[in-house]
C-alpha atoms as a PDB file:
ATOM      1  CA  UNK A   1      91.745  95.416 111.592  1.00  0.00           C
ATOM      2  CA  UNK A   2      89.219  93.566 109.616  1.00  0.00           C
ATOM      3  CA  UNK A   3      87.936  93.935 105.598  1.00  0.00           C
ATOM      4  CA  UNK A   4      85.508  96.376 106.794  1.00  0.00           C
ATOM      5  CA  UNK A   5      87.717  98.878 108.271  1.00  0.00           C
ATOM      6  CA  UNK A   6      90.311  98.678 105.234  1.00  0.00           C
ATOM      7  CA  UNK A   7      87.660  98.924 102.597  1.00  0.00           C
ATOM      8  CA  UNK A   8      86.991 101.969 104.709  1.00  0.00           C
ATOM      9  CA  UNK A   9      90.267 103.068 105.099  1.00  0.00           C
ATOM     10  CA  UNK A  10      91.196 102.642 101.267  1.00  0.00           C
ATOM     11  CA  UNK A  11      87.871 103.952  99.853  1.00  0.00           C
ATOM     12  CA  UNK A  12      89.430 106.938  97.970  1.00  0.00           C
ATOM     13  CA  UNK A  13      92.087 104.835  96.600  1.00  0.00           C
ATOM     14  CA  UNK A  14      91.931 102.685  93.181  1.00  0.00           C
ATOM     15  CA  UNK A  15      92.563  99.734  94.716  1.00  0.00           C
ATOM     16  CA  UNK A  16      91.783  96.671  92.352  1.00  0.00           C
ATOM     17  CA  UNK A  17      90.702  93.943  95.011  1.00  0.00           C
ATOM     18  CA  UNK A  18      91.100  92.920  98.726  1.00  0.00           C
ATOM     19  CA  UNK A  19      91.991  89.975  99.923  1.00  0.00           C
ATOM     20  CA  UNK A  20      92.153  89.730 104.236  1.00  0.00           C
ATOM     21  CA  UNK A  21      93.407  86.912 106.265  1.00  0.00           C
ATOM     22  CA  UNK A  22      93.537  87.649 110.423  1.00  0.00           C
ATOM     23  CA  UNK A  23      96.025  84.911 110.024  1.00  0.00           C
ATOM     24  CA  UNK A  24      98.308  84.148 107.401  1.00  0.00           C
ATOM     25  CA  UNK A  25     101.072  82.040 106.306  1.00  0.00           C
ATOM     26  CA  UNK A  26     103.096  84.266 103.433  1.00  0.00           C
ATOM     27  CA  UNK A  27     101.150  87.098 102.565  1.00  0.00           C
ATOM     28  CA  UNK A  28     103.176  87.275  99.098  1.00  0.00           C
ATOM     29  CA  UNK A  29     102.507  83.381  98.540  1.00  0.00           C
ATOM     30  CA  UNK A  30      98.510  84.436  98.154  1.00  0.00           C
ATOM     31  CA  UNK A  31      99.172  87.152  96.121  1.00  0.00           C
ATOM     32  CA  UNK A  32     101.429  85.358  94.300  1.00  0.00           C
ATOM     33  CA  UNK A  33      98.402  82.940  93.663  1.00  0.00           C
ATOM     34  CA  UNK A  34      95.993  84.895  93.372  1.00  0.00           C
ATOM     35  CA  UNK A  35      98.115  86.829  90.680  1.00  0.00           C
ATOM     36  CA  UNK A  36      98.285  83.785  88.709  1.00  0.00           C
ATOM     37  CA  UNK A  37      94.654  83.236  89.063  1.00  0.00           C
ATOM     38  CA  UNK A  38      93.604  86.945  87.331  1.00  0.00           C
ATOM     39  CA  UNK A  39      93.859  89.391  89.938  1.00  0.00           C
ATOM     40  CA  UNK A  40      93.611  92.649  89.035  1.00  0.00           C
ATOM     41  CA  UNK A  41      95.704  95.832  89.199  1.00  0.00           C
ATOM     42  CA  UNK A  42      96.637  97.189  92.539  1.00  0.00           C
ATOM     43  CA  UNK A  43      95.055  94.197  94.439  1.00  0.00           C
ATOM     44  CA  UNK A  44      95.565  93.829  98.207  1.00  0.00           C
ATOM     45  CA  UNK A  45      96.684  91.058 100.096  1.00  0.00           C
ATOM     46  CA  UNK A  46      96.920  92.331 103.954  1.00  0.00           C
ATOM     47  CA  UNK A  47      96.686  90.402 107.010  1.00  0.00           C
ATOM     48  CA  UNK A  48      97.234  90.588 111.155  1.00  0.00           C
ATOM     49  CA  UNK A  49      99.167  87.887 111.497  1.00  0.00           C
ATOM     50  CA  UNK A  50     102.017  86.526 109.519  1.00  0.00           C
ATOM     51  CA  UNK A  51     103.225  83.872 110.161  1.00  0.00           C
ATOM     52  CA  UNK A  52     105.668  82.270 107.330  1.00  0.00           C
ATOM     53  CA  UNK A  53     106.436  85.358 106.296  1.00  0.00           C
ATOM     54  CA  UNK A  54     109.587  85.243 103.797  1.00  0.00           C
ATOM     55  CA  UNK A  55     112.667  88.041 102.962  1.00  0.00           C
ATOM     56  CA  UNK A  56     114.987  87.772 100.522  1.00  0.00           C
ATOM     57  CA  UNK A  57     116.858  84.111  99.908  1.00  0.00           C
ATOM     58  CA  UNK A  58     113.862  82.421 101.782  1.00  0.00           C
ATOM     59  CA  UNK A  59     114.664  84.202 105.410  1.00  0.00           C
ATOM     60  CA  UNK A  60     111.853  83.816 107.631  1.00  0.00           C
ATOM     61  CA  UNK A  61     109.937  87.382 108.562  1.00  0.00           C
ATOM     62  CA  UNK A  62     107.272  86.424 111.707  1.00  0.00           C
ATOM     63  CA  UNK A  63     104.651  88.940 112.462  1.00  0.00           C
ATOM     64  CA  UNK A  64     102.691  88.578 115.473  1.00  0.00           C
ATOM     65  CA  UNK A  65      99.141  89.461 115.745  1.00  0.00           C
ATOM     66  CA  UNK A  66      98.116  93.455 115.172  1.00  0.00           C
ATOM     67  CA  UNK A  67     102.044  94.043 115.871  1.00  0.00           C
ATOM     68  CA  UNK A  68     103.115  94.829 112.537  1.00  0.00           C
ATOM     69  CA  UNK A  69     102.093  96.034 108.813  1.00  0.00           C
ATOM     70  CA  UNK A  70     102.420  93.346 106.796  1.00  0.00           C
ATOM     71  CA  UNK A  71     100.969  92.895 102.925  1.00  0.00           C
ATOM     72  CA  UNK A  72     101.491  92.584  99.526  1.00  0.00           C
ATOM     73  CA  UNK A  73     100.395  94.600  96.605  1.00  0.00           C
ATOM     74  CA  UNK A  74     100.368  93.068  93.049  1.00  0.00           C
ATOM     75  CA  UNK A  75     100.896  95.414  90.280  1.00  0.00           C
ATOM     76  CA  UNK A  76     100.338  94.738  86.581  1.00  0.00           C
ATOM     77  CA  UNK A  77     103.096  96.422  85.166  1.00  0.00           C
ATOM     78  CA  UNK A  78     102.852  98.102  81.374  1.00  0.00           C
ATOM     79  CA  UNK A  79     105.550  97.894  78.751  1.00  0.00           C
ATOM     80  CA  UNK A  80     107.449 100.883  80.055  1.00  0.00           C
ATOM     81  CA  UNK A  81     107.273  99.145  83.465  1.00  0.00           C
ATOM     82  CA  UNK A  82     108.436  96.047  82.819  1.00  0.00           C
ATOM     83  CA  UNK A  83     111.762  96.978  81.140  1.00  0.00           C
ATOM     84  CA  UNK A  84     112.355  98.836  84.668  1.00  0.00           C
ATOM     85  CA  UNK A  85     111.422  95.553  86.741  1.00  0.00           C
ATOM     86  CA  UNK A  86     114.295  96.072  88.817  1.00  0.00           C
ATOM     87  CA  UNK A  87     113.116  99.311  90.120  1.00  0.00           C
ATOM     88  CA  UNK A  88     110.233  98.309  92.008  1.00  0.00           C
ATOM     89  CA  UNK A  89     112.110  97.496  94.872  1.00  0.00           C
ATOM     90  CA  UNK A  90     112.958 100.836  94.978  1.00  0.00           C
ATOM     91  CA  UNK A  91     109.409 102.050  94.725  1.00  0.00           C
ATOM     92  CA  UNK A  92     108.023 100.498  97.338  1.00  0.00           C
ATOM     93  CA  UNK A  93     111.168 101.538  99.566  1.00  0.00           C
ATOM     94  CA  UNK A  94     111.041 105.101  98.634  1.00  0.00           C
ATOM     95  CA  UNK A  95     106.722 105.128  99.423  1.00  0.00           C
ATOM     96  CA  UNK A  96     107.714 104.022 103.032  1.00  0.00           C
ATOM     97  CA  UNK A  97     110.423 106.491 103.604  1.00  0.00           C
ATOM     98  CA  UNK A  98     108.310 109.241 102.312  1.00  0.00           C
ATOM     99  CA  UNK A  99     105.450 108.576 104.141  1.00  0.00           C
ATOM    100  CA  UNK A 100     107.984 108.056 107.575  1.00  0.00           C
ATOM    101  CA  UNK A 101     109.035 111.891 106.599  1.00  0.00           C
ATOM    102  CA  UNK A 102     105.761 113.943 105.583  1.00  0.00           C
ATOM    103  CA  UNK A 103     103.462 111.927 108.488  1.00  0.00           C
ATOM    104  CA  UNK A 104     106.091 111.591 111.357  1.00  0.00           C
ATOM    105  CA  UNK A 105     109.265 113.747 110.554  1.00  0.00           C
ATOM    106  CA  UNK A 106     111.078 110.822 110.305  1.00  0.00           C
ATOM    107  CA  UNK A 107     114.616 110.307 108.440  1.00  0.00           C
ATOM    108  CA  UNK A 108     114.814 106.951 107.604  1.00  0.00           C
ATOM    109  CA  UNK A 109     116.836 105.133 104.645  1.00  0.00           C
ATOM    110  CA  UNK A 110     116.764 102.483 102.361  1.00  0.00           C
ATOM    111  CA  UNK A 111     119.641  99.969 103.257  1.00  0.00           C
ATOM    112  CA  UNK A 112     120.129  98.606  99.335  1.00  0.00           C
ATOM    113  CA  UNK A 113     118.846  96.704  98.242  1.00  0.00           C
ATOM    114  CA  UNK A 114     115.193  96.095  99.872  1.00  0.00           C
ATOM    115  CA  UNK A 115     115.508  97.486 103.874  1.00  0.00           C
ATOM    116  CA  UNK A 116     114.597 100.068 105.659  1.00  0.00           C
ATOM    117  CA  UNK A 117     116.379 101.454 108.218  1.00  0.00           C
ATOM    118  CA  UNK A 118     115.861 104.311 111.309  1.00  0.00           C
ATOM    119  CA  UNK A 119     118.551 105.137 113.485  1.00  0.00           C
ATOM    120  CA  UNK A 120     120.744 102.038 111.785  1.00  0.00           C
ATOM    121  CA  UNK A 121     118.548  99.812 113.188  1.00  0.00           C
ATOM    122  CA  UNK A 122     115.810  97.999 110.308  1.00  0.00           C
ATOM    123  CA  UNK A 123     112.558  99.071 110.565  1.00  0.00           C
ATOM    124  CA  UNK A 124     110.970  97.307 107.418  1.00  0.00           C
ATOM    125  CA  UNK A 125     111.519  95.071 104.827  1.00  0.00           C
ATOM    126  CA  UNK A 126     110.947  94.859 101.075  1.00  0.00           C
ATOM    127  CA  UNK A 127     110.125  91.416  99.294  1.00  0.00           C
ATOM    128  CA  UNK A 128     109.608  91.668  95.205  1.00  0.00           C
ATOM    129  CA  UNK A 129     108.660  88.545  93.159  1.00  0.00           C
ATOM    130  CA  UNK A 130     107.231  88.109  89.552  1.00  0.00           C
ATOM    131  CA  UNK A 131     104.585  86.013  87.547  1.00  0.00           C
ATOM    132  CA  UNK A 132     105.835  85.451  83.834  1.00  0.00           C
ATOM    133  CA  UNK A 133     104.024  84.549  81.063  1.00  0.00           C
ATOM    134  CA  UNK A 134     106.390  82.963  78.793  1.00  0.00           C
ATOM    135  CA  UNK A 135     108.752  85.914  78.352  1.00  0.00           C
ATOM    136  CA  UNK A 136     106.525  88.566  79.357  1.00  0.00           C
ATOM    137  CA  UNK A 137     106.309  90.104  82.763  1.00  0.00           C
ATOM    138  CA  UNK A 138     102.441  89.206  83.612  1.00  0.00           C
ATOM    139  CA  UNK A 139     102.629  90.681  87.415  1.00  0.00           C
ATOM    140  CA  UNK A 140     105.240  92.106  90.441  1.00  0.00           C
ATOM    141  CA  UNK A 141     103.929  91.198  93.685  1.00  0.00           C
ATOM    142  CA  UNK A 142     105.501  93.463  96.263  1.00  0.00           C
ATOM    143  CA  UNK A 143     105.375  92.214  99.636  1.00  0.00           C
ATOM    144  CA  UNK A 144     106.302  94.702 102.643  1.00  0.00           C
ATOM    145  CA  UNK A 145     106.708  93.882 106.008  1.00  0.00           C
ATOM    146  CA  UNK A 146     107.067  96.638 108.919  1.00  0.00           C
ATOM    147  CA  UNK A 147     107.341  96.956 112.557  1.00  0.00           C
ATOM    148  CA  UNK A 148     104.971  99.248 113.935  1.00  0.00           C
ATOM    149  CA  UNK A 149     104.450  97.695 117.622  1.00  0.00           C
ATOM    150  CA  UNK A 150     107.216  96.963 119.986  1.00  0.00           C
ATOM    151  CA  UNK A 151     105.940  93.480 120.118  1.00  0.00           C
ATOM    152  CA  UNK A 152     106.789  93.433 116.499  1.00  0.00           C
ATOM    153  CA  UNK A 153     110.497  93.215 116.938  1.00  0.00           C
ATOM    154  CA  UNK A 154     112.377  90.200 117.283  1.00  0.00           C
ATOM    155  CA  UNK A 155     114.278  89.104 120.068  1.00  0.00           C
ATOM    156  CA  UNK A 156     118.253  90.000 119.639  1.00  0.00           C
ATOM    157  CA  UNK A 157     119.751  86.632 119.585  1.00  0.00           C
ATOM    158  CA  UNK A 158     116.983  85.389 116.418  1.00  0.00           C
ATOM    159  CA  UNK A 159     118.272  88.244 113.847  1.00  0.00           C
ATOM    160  CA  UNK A 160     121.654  89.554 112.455  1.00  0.00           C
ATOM    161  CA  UNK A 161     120.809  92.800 112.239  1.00  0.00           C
ATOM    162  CA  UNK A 162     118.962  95.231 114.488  1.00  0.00           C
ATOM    163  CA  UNK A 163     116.003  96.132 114.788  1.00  0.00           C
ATOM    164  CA  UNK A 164     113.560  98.871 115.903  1.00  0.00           C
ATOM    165  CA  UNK A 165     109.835  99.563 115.379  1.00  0.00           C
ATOM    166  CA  UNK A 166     108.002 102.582 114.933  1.00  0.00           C
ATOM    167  CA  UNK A 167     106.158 102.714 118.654  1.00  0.00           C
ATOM    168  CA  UNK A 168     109.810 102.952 119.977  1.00  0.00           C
ATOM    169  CA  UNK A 169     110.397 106.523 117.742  1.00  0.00           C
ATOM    170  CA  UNK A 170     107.509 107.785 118.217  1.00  0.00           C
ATOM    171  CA  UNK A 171     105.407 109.176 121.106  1.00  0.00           C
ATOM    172  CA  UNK A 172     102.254 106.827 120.703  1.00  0.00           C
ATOM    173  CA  UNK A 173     101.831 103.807 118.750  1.00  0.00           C
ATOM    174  CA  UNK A 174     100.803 105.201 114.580  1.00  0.00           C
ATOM    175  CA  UNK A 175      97.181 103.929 113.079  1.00  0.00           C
ATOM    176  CA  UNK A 176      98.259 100.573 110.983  1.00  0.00           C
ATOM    177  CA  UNK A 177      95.247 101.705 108.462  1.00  0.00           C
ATOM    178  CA  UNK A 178      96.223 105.323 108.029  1.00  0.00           C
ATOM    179  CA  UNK A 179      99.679 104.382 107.688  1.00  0.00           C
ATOM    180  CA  UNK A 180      98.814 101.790 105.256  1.00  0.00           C
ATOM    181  CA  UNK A 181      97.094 104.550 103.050  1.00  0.00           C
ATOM    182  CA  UNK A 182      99.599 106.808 102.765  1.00  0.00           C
ATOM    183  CA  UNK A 183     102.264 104.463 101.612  1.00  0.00           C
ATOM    184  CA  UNK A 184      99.936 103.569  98.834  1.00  0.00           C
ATOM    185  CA  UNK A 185      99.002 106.780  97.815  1.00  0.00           C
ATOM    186  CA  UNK A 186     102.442 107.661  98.270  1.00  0.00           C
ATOM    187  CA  UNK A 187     103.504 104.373  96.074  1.00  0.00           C
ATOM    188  CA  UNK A 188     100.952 105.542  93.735  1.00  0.00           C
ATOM    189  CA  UNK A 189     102.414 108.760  92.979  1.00  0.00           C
ATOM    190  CA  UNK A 190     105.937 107.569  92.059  1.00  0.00           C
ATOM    191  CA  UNK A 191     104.551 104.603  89.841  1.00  0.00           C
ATOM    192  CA  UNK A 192     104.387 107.359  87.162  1.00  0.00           C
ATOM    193  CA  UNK A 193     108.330 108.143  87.709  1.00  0.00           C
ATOM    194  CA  UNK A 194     109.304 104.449  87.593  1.00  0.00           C
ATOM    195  CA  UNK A 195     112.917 104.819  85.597  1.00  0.00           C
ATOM    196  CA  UNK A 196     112.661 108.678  85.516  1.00  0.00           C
ATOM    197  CA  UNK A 197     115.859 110.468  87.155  1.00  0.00           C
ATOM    198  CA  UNK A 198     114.086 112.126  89.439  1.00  0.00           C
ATOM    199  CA  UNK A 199     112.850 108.946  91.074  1.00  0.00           C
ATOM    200  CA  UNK A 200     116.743 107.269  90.870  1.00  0.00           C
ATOM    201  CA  UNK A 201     117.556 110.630  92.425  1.00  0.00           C
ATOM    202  CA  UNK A 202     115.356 110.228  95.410  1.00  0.00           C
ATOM    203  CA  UNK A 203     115.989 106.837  95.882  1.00  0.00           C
ATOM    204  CA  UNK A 204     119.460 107.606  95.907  1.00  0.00           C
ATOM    205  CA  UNK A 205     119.601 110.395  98.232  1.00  0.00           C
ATOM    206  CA  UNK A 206     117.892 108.360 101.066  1.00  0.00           C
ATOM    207  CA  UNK A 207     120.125 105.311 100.420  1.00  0.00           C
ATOM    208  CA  UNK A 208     121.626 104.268 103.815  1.00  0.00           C
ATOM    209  CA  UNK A 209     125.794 104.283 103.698  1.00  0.00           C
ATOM    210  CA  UNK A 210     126.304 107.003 101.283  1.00  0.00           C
ATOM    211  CA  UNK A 211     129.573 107.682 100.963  1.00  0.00           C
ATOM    212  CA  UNK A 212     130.928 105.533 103.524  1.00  0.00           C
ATOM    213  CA  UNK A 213     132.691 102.431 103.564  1.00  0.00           C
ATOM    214  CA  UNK A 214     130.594  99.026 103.359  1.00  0.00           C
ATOM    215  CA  UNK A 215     130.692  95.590 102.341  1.00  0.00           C
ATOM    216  CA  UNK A 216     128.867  93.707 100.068  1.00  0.00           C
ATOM    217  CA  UNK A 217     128.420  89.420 100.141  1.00  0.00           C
ATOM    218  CA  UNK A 218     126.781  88.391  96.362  1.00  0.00           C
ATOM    219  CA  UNK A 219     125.713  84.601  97.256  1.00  0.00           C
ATOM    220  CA  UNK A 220     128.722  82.734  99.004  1.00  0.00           C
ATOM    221  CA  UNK A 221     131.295  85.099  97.190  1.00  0.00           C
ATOM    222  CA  UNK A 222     134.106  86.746  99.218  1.00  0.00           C
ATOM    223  CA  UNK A 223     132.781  90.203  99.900  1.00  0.00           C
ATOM    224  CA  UNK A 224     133.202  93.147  97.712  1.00  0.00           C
ATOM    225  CA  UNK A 225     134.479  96.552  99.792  1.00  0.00           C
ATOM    226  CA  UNK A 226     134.706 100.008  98.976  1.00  0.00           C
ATOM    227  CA  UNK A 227     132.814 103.272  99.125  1.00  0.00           C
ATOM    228  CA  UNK A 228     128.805 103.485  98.551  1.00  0.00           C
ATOM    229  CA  UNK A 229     128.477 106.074  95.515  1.00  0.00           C
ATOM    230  CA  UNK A 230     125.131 105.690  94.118  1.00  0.00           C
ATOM    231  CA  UNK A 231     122.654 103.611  92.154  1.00  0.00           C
ATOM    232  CA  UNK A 232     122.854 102.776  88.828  1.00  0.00           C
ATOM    233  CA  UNK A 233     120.026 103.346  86.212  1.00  0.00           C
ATOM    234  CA  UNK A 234     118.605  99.443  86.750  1.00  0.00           C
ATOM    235  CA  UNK A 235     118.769 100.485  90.462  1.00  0.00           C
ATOM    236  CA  UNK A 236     122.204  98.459  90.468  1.00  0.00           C
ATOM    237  CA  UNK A 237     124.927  99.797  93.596  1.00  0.00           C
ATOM    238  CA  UNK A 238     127.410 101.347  92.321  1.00  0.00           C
ATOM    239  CA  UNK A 239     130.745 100.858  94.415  1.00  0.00           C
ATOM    240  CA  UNK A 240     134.108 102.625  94.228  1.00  0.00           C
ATOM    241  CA  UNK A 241     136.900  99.519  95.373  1.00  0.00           C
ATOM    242  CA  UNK A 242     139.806 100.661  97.453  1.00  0.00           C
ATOM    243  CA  UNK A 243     142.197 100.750  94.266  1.00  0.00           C
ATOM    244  CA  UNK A 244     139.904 103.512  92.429  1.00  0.00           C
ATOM    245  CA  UNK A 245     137.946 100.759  90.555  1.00  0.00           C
ATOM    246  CA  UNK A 246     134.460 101.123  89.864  1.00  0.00           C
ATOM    247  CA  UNK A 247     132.423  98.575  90.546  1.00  0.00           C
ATOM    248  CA  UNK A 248     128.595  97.331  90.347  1.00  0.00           C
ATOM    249  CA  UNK A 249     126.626  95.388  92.268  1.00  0.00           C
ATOM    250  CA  UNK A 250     123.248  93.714  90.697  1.00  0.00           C
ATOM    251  CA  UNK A 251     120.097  92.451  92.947  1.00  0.00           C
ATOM    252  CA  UNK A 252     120.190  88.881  93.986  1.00  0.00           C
ATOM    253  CA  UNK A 253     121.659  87.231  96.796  1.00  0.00           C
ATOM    254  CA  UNK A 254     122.968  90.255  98.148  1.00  0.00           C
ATOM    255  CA  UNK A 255     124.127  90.995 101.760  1.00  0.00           C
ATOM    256  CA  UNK A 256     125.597  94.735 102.904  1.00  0.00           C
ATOM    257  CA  UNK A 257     127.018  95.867 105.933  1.00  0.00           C
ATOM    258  CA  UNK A 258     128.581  99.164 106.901  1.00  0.00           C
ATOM    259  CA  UNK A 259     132.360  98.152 106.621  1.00  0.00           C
ATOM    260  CA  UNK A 260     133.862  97.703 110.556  1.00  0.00           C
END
């Protein structure tokens, strides 16, 4: 992979910049910069090797060289966008998954509020931060990290979760740079549908733990239980508690786990 090759790759996309590192520390700290610093719409931040990559709550996500897919997209968002911040999470989720399905005939599912998941087991993850001006919402940066190459997966005892990568469900290894296209072209054909129900209702039909038991840790709160029912129209989990309550769970510090 090189600049060449994804200029290439990307040509019949409207991609607003590109920005490639062979090595990098946080792909979404140099967007994140470079967001701050004018970048334009849809610009690129990709590179080979990660390798103080962040998730959620400052976790560490490691990449090895030309193992995984790992970069980060910054989006200007309009007005209509911006009062729907919460949903981009969602839209970058819902890109992957769709592109898993219609390239490889894969089922995977969005593990709320920013993973994806094949066979239970995570395949990518989801990292979305914002640039403010003020009290406007200048920029999203949406990082996404995901495990193409065996090498790309962690050893068991380093995560709390497991893990797969896509060489492992497939029969050969995918092409980083096609599969990089078609979850932005895929990403850019939802953008439109930010907010709209028909993109809650996709997003909710591929959520992980539908209508099963799970548990939910906000911060260092005693976990919430009950049954998975849906999302919300911020993109929210909506939770039915053991007694018949309803209840609703807003991004943030936010662990879940299929209940035992």
């Amino acid at each position: 992979m090189d600049e060449k090759t994804l200029t290439a790759a990307l040509r019949d996309l409207p991609i607003g910049g590109l920005h490639f590192y062979p090595r990098a520390g946080s792909t979404n700290d140099l967007a994140l910069a470079w967001a701050a610093s004018g970048a334009p719409d849809l610009s690129l931040v990709i590179t080979d090797e990660q390798t103080a990559g962040r998730g959620r709550s400052g976790r560490a996500w490691h990449a090895s060289a030309g193992s995984s897919l790992t970069f980060s997209l910054i989006l200007h968002p309009n007005k209509s966008e911006a009062e729907s911040a919460s949903l981009f999470v969602g839209l970058g989720a819902l890109a992957l998954v769709e592109t898993l399905e219609k390239s490889f005939g894969l089922q995977a599912e969005i593990k709320w509020p920013n993973d994806v998941l094949l066979q239970g087991r995570k395949l990518a993850g989801i990292l979305v931060e914002s640039v403010w001006l003020g009290d406007a919402l200048e920029s999203i940066v949406m990082g996404i990290g995901l495990n193409v190459l065996r090498a790309s997966v962690p050893p068991a005892e380093k995560i709390d979760f497991p893990a797969v990568s896509l060489e492992e469900m497939l029969p050969s290894a995918p092409n980083r740079l096609r599969l990089l296209h078609d979850i932005l072209a895929s990403l850019l054909e939802w953008r439109p549908r930010l907010g709209e129900d028909t993109f809650l209702q996709a997003w909710e039909k591929r959520l992980a733990y539908r209508g099963k038991q799970v548990q939910v840790w906000s911060g260092a709160e005693m976990p919430q239980s009950g049954t998975l029912l849906g999302l919300a129209s911020d993109g929210s989990l909506r939770l039915l508690s053991p007694q018949g309550r309803s209840l609703q769970v807003n991004f943030g510090d936010v662990r879940l786990r299929p209940a035992m």
